[in-house]
PDB file of N, CA and C in Angstrom:
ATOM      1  N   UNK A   1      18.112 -38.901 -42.080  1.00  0.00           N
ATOM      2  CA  UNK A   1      18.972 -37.748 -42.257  1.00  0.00           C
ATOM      3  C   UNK A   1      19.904 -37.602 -41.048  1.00  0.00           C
ATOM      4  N   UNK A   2      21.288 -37.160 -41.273  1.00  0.00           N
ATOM      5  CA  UNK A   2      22.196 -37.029 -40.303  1.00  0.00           C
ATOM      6  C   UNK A   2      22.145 -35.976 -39.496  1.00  0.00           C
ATOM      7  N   UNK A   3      22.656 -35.746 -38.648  1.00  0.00           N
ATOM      8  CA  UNK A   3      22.321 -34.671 -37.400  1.00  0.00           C
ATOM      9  C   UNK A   3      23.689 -33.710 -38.423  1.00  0.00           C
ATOM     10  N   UNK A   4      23.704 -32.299 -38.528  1.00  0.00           N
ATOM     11  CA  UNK A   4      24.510 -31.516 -39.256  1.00  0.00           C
ATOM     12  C   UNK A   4      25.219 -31.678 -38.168  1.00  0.00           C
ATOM     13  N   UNK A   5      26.897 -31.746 -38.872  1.00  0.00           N
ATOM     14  CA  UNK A   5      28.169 -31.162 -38.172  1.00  0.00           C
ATOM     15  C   UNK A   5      28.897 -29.619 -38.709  1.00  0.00           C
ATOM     16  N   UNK A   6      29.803 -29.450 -38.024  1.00  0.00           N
ATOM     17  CA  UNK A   6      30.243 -28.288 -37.892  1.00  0.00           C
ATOM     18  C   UNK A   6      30.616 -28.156 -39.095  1.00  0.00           C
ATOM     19  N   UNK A   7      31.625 -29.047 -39.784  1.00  0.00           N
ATOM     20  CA  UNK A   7      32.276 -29.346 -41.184  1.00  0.00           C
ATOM     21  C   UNK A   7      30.904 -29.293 -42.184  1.00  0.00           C
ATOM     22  N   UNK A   8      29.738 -29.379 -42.121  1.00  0.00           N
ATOM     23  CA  UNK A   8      28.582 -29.442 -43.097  1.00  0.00           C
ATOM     24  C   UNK A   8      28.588 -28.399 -42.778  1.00  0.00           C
ATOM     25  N   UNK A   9      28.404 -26.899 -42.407  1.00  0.00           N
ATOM     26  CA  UNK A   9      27.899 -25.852 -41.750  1.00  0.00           C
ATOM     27  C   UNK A   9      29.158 -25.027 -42.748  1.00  0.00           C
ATOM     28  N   UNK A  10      30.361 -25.551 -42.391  1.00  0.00           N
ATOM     29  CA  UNK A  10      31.426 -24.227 -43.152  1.00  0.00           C
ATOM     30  C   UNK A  10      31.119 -24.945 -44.828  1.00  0.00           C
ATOM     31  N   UNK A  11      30.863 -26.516 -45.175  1.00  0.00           N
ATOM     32  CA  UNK A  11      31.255 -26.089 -46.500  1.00  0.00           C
ATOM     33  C   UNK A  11      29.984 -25.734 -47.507  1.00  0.00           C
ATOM     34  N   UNK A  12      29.116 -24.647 -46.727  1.00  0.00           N
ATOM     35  CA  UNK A  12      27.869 -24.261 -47.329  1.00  0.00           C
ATOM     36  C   UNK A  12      27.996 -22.979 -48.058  1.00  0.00           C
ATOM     37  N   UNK A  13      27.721 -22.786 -49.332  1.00  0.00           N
ATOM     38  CA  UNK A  13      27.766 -21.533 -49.862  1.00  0.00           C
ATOM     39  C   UNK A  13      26.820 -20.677 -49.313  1.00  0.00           C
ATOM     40  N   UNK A  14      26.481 -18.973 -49.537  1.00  0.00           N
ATOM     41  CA  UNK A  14      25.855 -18.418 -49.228  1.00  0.00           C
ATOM     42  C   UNK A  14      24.372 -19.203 -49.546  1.00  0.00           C
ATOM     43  N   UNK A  15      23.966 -19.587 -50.470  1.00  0.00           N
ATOM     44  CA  UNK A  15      22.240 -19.704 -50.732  1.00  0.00           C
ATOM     45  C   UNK A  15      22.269 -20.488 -50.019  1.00  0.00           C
ATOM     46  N   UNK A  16      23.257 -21.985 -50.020  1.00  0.00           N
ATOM     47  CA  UNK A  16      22.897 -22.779 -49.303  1.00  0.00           C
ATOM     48  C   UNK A  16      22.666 -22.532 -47.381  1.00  0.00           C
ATOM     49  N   UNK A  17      23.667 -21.699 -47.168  1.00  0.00           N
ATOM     50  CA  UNK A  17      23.032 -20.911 -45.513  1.00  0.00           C
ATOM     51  C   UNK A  17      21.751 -20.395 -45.688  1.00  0.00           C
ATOM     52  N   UNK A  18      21.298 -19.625 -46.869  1.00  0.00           N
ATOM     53  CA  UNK A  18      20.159 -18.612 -46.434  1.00  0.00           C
ATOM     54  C   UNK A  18      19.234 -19.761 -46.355  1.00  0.00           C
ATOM     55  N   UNK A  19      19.246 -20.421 -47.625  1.00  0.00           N
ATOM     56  CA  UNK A  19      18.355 -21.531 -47.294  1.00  0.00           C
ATOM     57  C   UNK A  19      17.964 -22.522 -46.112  1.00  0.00           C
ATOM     58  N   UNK A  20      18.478 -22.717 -45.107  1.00  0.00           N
ATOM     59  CA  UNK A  20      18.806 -23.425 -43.883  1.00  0.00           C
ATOM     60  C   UNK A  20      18.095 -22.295 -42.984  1.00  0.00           C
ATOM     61  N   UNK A  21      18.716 -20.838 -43.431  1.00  0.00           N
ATOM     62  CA  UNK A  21      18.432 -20.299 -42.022  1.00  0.00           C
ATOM     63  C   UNK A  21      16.643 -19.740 -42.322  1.00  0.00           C
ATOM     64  N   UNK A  22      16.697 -19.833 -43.402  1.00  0.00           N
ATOM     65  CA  UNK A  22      15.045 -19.546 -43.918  1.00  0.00           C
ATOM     66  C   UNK A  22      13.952 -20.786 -43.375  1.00  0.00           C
ATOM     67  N   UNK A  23      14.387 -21.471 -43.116  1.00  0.00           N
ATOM     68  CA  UNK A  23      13.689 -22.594 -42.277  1.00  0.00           C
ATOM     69  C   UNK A  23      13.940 -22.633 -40.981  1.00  0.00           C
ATOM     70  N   UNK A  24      15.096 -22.008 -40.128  1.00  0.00           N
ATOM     71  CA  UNK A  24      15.148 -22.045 -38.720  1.00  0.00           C
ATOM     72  C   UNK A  24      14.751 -20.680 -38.064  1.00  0.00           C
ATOM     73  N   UNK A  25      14.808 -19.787 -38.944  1.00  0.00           N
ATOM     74  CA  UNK A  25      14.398 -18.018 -37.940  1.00  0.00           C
ATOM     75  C   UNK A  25      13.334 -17.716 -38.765  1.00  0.00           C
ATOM     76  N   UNK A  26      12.555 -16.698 -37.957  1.00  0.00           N
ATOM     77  CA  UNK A  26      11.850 -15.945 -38.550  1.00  0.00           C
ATOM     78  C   UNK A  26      12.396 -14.355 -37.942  1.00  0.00           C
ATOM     79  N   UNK A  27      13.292 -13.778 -39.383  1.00  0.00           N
ATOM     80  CA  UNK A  27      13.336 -12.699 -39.742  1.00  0.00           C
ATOM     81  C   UNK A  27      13.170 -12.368 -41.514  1.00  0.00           C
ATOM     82  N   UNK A  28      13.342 -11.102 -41.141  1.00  0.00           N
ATOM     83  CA  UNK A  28      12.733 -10.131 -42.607  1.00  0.00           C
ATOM     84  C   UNK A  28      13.644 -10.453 -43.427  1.00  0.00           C
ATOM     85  N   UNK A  29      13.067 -10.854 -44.703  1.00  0.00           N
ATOM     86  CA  UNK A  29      13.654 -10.887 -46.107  1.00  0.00           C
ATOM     87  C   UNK A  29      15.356  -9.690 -46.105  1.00  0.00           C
ATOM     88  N   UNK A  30      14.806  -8.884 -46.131  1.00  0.00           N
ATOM     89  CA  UNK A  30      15.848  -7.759 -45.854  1.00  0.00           C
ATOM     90  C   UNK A  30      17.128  -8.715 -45.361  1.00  0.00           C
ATOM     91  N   UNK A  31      16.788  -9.179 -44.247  1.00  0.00           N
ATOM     92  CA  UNK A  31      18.151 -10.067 -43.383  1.00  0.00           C
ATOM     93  C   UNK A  31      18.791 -10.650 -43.864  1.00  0.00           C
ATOM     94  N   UNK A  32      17.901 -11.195 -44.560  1.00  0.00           N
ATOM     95  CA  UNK A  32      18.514 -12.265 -45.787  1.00  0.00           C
ATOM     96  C   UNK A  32      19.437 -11.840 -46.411  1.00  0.00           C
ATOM     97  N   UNK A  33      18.765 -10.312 -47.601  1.00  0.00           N
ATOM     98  CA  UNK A  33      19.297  -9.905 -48.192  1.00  0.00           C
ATOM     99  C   UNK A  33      20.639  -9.671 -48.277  1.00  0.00           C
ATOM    100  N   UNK A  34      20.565  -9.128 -46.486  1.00  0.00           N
ATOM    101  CA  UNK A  34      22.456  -8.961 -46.504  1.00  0.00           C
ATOM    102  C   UNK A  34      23.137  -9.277 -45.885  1.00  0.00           C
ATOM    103  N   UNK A  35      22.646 -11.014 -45.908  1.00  0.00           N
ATOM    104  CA  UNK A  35      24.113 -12.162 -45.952  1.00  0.00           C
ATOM    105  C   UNK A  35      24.205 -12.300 -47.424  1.00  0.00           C
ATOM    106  N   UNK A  36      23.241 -12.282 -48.249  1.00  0.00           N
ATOM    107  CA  UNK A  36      23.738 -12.622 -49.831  1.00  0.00           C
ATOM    108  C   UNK A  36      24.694 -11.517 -50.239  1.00  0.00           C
ATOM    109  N   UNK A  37      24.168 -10.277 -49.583  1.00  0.00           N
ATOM    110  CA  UNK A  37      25.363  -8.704 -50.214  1.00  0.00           C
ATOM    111  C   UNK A  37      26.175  -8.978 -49.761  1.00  0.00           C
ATOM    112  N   UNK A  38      26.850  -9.221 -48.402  1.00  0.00           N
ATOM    113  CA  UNK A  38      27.901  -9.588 -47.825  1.00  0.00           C
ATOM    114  C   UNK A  38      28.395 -10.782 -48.035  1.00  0.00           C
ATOM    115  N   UNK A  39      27.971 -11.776 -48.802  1.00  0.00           N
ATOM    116  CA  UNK A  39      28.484 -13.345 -49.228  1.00  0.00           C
ATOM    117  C   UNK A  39      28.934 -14.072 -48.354  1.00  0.00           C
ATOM    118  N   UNK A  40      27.723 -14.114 -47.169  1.00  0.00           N
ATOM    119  CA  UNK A  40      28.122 -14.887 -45.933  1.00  0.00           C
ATOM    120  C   UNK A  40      27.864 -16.425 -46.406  1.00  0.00           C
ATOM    121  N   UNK A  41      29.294 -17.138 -46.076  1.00  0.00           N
ATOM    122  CA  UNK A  41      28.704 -18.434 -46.312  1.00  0.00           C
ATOM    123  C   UNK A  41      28.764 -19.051 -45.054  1.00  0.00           C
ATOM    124  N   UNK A  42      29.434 -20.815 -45.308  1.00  0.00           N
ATOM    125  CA  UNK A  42      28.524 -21.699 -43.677  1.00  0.00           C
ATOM    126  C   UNK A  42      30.035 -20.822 -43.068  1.00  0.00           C
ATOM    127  N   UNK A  43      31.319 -21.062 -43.358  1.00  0.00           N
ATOM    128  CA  UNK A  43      32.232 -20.811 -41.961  1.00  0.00           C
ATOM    129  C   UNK A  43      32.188 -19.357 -41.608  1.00  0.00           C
ATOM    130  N   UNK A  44      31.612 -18.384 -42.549  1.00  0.00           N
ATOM    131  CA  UNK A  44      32.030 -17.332 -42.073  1.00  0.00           C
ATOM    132  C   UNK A  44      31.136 -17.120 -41.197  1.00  0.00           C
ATOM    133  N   UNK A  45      29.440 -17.840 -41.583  1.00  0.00           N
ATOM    134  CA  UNK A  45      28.177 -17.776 -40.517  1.00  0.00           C
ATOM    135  C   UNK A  45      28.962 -18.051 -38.852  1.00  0.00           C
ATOM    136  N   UNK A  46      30.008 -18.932 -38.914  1.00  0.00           N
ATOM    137  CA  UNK A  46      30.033 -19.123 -37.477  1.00  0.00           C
ATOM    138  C   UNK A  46      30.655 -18.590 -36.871  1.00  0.00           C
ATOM    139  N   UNK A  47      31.247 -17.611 -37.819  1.00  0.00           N
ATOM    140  CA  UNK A  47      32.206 -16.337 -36.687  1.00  0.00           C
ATOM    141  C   UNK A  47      31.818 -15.399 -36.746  1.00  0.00           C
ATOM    142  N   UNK A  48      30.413 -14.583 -37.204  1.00  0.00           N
ATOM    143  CA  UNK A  48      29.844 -13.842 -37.074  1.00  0.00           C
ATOM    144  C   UNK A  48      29.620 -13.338 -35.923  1.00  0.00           C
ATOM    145  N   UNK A  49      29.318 -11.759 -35.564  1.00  0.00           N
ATOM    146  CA  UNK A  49      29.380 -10.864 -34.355  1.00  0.00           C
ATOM    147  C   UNK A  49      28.137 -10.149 -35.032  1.00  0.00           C
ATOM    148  N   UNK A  50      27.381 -10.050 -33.802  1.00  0.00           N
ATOM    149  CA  UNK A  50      26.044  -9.094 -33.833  1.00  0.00           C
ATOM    150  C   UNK A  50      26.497  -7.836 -34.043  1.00  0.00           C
ATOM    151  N   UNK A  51      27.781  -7.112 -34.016  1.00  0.00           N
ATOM    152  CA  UNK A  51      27.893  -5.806 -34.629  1.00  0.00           C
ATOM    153  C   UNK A  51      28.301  -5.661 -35.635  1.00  0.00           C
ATOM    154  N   UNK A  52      28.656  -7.174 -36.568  1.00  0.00           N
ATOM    155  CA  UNK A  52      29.051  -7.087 -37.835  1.00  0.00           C
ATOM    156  C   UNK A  52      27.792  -6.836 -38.461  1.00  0.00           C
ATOM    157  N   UNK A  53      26.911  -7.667 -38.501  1.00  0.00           N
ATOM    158  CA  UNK A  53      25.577  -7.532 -39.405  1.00  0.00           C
ATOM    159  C   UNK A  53      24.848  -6.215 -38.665  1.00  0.00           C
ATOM    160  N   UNK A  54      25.248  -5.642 -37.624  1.00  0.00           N
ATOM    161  CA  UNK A  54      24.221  -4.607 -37.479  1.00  0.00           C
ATOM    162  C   UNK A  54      25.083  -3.242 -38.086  1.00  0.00           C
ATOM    163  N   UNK A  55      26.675  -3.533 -38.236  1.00  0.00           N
ATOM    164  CA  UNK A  55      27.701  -2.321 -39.109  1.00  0.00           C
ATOM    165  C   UNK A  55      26.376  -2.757 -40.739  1.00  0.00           C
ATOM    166  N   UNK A  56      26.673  -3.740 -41.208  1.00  0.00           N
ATOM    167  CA  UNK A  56      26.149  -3.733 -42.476  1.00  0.00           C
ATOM    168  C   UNK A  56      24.813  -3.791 -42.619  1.00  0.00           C
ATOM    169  N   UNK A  57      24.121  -3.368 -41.601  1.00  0.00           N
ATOM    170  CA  UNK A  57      22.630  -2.085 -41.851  1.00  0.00           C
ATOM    171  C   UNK A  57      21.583  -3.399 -41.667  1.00  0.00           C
ATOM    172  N   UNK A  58      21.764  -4.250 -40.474  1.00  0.00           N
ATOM    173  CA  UNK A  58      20.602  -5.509 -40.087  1.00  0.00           C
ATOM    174  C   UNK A  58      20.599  -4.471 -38.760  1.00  0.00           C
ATOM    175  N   UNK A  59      19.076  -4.890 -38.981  1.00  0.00           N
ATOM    176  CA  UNK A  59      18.600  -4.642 -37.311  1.00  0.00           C
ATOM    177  C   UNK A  59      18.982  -5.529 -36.232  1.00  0.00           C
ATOM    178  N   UNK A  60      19.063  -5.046 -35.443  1.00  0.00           N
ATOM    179  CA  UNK A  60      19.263  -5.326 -33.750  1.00  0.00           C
ATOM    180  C   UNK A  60      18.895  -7.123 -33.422  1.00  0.00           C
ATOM    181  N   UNK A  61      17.768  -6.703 -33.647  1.00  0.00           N
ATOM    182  CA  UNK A  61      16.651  -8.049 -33.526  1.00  0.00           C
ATOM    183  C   UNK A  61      17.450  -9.405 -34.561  1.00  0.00           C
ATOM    184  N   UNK A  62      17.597  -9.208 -35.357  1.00  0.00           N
ATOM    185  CA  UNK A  62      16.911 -10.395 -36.474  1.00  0.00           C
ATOM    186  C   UNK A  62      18.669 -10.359 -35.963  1.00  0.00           C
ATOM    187  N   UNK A  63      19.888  -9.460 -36.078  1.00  0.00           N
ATOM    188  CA  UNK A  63      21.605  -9.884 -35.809  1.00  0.00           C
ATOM    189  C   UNK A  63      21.133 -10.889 -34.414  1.00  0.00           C
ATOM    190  N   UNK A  64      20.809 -10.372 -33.870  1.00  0.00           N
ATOM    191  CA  UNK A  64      21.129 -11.748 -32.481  1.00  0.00           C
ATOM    192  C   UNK A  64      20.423 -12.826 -32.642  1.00  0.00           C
ATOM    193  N   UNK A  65      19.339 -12.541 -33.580  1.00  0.00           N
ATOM    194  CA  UNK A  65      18.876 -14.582 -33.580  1.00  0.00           C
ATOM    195  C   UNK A  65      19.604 -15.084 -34.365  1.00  0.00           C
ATOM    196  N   UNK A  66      20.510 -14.502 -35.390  1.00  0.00           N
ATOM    197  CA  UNK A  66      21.476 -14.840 -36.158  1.00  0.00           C
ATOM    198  C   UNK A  66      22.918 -15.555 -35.534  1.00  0.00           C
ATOM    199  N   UNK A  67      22.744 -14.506 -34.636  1.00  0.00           N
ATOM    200  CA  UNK A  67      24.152 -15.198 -34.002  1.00  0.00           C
ATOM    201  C   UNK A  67      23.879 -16.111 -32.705  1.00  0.00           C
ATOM    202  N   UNK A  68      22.451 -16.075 -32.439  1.00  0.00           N
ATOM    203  CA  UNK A  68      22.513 -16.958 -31.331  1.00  0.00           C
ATOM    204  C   UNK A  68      22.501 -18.553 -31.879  1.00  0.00           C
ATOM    205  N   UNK A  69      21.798 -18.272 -32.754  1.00  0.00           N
ATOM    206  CA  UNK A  69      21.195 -19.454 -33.714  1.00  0.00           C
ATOM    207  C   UNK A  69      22.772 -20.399 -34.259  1.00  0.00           C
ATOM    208  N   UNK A  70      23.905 -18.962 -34.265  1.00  0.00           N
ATOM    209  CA  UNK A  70      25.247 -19.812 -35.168  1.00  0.00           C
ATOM    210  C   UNK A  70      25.996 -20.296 -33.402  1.00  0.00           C
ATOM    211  N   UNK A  71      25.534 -19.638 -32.303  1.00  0.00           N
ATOM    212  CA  UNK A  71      26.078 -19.984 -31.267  1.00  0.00           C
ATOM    213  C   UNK A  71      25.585 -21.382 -30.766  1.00  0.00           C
ATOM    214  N   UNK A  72      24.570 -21.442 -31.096  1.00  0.00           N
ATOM    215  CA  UNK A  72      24.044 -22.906 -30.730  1.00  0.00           C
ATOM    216  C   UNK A  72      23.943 -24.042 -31.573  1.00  0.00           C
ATOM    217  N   UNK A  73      24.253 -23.778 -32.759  1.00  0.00           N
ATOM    218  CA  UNK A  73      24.779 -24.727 -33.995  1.00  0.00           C
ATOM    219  C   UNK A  73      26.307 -25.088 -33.387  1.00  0.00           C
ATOM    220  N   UNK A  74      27.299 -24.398 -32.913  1.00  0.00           N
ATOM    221  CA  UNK A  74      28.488 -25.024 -32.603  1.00  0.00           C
ATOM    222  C   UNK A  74      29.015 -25.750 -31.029  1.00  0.00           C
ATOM    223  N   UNK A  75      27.758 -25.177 -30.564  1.00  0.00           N
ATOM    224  CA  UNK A  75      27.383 -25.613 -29.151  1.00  0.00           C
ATOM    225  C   UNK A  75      27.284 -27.531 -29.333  1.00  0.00           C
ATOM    226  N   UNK A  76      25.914 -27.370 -30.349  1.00  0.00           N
ATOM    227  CA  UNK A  76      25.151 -28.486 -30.138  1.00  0.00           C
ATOM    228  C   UNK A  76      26.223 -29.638 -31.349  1.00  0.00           C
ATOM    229  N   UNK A  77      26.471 -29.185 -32.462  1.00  0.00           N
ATOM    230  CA  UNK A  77      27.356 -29.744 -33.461  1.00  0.00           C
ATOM    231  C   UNK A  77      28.598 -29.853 -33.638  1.00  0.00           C
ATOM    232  N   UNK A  78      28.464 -31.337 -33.749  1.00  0.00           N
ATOM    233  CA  UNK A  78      30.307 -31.828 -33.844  1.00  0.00           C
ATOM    234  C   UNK A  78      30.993 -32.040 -35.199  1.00  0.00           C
TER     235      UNK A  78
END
């Protein structure tokens, strides 16, 4: 299996992110829930801001492993 690039990451629909990120974090279902309400897919995952998902009613906690998690996906991926 190939190491994911940045270009695999934006052309992911929403399930296909939740699915990915359901194997890399452990947060609450809930979290989940609302990237699917909000129809976050892979490019919009990587411009995400911890006060966007915490405006659309995510806790504190589970927004920053979210975004640290999309900060170090573009860190580490080319």
């Amino acid at each position: 299996m190939q190491p994911l690039s940045i270009t695999d990451i934006q052309g992911w629909n929403t399930d296909e992110l939740i699915n990915h990120l359901r194997g890399k974090l452990d947060i609450s279902e809930r979290s989940f829930t609302i990237l699917k309400e909000q129809e976050i897919d892979g490019d919009t995952f990587l411009k995400l801001t911890q006060e966007e998902l915490e405006r659309w009613g995510m806790a504190g906690g589970p927004a920053k492993k979210i975004v640290e998690y999309a900060n170090k996906l573009k860190g580490t991926c080319k």
